[in-house]
C-alpha atoms as a PDB file:
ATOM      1  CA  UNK A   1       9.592  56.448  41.466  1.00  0.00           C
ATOM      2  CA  UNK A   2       7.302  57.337  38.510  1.00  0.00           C
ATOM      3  CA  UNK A   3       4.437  58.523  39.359  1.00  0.00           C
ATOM      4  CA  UNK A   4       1.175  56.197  38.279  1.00  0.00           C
ATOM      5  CA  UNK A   5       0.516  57.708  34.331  1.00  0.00           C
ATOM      6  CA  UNK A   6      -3.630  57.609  34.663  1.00  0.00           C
ATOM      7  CA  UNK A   7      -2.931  60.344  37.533  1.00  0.00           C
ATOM      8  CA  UNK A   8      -1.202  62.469  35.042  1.00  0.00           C
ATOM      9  CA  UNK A   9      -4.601  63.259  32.824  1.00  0.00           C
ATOM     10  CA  UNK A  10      -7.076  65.501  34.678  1.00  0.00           C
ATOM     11  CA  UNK A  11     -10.563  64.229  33.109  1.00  0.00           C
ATOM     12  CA  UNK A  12     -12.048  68.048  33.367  1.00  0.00           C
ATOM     13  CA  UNK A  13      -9.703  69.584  31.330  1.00  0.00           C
ATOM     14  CA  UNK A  14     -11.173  70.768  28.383  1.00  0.00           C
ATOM     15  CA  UNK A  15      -8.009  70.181  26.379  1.00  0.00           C
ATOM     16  CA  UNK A  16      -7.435  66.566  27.219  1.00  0.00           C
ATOM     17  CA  UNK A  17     -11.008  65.688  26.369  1.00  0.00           C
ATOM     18  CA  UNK A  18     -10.514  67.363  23.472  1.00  0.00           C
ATOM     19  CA  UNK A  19      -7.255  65.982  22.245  1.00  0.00           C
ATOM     20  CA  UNK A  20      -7.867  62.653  20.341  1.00  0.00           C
ATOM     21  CA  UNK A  21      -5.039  60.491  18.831  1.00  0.00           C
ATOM     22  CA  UNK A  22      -4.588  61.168  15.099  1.00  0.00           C
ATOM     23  CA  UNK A  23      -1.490  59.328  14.165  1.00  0.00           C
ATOM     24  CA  UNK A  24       0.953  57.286  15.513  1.00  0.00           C
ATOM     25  CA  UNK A  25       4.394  56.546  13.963  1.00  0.00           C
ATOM     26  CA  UNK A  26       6.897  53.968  15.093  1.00  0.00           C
ATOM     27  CA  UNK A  27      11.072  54.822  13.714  1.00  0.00           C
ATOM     28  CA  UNK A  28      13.100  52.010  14.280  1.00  0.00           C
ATOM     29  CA  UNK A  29      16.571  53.607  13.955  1.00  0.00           C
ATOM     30  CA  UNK A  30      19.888  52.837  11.956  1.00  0.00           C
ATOM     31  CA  UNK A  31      23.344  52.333  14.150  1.00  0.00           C
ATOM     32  CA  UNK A  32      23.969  56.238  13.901  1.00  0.00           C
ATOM     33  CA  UNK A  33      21.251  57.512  15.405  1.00  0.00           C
ATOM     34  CA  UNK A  34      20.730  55.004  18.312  1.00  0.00           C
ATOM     35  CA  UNK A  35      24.297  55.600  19.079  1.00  0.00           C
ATOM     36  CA  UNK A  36      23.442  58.850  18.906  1.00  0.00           C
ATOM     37  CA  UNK A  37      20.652  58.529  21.718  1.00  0.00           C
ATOM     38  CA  UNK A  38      21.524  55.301  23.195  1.00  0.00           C
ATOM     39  CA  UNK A  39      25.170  55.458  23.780  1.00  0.00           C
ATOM     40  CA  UNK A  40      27.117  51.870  24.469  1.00  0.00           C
ATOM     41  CA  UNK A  41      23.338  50.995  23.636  1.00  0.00           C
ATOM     42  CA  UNK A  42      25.044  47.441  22.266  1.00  0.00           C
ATOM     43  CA  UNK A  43      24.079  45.453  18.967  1.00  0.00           C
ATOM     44  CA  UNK A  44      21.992  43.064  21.297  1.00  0.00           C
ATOM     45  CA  UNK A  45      19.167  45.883  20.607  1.00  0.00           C
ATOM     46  CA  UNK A  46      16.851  47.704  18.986  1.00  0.00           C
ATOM     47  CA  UNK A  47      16.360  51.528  19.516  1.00  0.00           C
ATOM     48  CA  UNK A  48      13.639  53.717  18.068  1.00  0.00           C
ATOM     49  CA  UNK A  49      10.569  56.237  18.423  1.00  0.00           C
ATOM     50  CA  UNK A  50       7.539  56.320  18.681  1.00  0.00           C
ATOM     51  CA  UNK A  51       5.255  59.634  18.220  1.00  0.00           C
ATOM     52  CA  UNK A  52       1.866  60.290  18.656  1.00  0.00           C
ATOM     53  CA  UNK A  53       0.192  63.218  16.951  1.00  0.00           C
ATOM     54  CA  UNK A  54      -3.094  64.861  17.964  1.00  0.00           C
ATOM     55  CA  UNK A  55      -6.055  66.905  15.902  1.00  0.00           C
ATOM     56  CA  UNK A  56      -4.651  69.398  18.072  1.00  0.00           C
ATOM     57  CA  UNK A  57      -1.211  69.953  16.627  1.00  0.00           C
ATOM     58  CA  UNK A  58       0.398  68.516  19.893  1.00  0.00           C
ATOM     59  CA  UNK A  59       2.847  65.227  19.957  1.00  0.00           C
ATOM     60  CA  UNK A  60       4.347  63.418  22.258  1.00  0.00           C
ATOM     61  CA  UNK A  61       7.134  61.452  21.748  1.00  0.00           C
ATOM     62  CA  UNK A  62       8.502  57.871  23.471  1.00  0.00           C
ATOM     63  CA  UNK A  63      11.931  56.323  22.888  1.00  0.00           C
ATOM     64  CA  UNK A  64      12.569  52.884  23.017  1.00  0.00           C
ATOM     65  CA  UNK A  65      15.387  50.252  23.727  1.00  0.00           C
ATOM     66  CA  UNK A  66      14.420  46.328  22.835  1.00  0.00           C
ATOM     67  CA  UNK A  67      16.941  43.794  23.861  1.00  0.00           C
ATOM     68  CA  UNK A  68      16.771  41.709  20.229  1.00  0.00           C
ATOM     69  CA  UNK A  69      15.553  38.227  22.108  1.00  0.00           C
ATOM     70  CA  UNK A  70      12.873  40.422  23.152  1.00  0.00           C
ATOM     71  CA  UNK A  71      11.601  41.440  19.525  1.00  0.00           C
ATOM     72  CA  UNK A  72       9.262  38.223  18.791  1.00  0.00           C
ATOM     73  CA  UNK A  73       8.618  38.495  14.837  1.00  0.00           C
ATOM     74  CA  UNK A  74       9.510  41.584  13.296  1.00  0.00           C
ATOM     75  CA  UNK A  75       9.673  45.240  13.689  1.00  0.00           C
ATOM     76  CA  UNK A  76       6.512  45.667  11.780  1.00  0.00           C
ATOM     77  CA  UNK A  77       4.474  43.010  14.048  1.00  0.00           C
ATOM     78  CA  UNK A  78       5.504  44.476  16.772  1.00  0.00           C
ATOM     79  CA  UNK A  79       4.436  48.076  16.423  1.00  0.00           C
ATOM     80  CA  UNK A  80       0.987  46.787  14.986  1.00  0.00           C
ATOM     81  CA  UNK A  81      -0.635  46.667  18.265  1.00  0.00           C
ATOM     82  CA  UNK A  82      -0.405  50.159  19.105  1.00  0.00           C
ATOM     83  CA  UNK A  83      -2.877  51.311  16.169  1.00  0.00           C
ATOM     84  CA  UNK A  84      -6.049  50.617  18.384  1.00  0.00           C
ATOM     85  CA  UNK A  85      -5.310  53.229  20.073  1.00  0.00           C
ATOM     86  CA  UNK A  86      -5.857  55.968  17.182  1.00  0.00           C
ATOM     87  CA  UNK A  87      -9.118  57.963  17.473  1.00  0.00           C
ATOM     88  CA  UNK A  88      -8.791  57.877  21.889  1.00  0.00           C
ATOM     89  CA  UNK A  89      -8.194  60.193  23.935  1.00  0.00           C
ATOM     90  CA  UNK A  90      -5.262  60.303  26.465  1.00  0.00           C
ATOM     91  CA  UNK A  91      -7.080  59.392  28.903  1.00  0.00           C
ATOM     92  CA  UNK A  92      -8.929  56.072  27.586  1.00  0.00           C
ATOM     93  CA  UNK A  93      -5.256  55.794  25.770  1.00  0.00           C
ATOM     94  CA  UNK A  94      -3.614  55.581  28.986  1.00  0.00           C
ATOM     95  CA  UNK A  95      -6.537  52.705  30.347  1.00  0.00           C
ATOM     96  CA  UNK A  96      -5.937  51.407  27.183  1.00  0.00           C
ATOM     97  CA  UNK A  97      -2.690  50.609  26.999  1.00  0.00           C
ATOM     98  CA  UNK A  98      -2.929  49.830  31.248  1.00  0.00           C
ATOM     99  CA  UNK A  99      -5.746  46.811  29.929  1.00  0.00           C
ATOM    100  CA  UNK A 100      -3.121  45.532  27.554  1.00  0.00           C
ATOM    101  CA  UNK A 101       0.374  45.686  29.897  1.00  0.00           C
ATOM    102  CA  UNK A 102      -0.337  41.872  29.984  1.00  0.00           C
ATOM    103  CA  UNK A 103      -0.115  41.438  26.428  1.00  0.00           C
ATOM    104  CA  UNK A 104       1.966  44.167  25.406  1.00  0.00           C
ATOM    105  CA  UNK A 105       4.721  43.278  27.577  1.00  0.00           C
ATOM    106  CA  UNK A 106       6.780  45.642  30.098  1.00  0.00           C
ATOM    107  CA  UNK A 107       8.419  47.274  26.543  1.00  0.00           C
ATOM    108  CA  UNK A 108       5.643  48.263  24.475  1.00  0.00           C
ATOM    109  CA  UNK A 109       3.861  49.502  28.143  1.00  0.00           C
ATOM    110  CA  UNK A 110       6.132  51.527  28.961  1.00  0.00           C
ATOM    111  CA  UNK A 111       6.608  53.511  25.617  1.00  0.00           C
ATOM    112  CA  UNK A 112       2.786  54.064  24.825  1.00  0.00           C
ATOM    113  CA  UNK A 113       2.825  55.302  28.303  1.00  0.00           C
ATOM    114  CA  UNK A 114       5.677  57.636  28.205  1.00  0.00           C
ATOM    115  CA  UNK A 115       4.323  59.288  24.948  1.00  0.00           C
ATOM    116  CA  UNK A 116       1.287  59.937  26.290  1.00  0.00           C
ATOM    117  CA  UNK A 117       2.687  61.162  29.410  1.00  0.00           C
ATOM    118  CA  UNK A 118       4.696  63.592  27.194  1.00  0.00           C
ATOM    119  CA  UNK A 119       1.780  64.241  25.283  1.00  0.00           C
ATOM    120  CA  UNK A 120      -0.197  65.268  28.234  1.00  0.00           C
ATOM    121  CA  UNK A 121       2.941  67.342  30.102  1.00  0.00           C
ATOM    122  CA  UNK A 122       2.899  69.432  26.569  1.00  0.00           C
ATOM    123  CA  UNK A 123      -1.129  70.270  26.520  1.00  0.00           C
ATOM    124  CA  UNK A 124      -0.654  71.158  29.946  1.00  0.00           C
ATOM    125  CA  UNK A 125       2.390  73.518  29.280  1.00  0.00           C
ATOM    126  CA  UNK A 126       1.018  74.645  26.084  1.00  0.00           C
ATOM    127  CA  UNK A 127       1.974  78.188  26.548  1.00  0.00           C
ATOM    128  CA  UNK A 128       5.777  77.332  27.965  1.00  0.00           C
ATOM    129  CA  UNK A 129       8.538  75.596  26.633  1.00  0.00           C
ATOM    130  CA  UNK A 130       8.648  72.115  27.562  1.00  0.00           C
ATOM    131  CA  UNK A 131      11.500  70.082  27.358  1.00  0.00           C
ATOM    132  CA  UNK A 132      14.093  68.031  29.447  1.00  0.00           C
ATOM    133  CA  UNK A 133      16.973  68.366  26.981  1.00  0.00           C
ATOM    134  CA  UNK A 134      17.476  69.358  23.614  1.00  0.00           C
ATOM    135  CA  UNK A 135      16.333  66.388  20.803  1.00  0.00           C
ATOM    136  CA  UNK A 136      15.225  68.867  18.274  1.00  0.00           C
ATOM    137  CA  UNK A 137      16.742  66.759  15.365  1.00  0.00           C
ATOM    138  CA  UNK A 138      13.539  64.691  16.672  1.00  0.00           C
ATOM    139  CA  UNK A 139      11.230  66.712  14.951  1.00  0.00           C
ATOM    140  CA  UNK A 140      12.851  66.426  11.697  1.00  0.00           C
ATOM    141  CA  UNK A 141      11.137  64.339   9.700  1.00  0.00           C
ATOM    142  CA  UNK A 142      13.470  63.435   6.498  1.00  0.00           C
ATOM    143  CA  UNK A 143      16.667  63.336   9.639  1.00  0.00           C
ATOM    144  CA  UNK A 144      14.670  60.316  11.137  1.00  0.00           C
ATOM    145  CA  UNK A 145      13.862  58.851   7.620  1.00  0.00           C
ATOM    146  CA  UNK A 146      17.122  59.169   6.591  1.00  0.00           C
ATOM    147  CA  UNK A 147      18.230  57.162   9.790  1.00  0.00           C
ATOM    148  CA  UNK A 148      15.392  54.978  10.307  1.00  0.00           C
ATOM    149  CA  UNK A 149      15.879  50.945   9.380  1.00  0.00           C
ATOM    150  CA  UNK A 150      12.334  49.996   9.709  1.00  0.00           C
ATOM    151  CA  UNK A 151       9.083  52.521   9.932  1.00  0.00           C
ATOM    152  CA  UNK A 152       5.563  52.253  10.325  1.00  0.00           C
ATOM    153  CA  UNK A 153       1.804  54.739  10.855  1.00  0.00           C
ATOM    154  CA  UNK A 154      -1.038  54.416  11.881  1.00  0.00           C
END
């Protein structure tokens, strides 16, 4: 079990008041790549990133798998609702996104969440290296553009 994401973000650090949401980007990926990360991921789906950079440097990244009779509109109209949270904090980011589950749906919860939770798991371990396994090829931005159908910022 997971444990609760508000629990994550300790208000008196210094670091997560400080950190406030710059931009947020949203890659929905070409077959390659979410073969690449989703193996036997299906065509029934959509697979993608989203990556949320700080004023201090940091991002956190979330990846995402959308059944495609789960995508209501397009890719576009989809991400859009994830721009209110530019200019928070992790911490009112996390309530955020907690206020809208409803809304949002169990998909788009879930992602904002896990970002943030990477987010905050990287401030944290600022000074170590952080990582579960090796998605370096994340980072690169003209690799995901290159492999990205659909693509949006906040």
């Amino acid at each position: 079990m997971y444990p609760e994401p508000l629990t994550l973000v300790r208000e008196s650090d210094e670091c997560t008041q400080a950190c406030k949401i710059t931009r947020i980007e949203c890659f929905q990926f070409d077959c390659e790549l979410s073969d690449k990360l989703q193996p036997e991921h299906g065509d029934d789906c959509h697979c993608g990133l989203l990556t949320i950079s700080t004023n201090l440097g940091t991002c956190g990244l979330g990846q995402y798998v959308i059944p495609c009779g789960n995508l209501k509109g397009d890719f576009v109209q989809w991400a859009t609702v994830f721009q209110k949270l530019k200019g928070l904090n992790l911490k009112d980011g996390l309530q955020y996104a907690h206020q809208r589950q409803e809304a949002w749906g169990e998909v788009r919860t879930l992602l904002i969440q896990s970002a943030l939770t990477d987010l905050s798991k990287k401030l944290e371990h600022a000074s170590q290296a952080y990582g579960k396994e090796d998605l370096s090829f994340l980072s690169d931005r003209n690799y995901l553009f290159e492999h990205s159908g659909a693509y949006i910022s906040f």
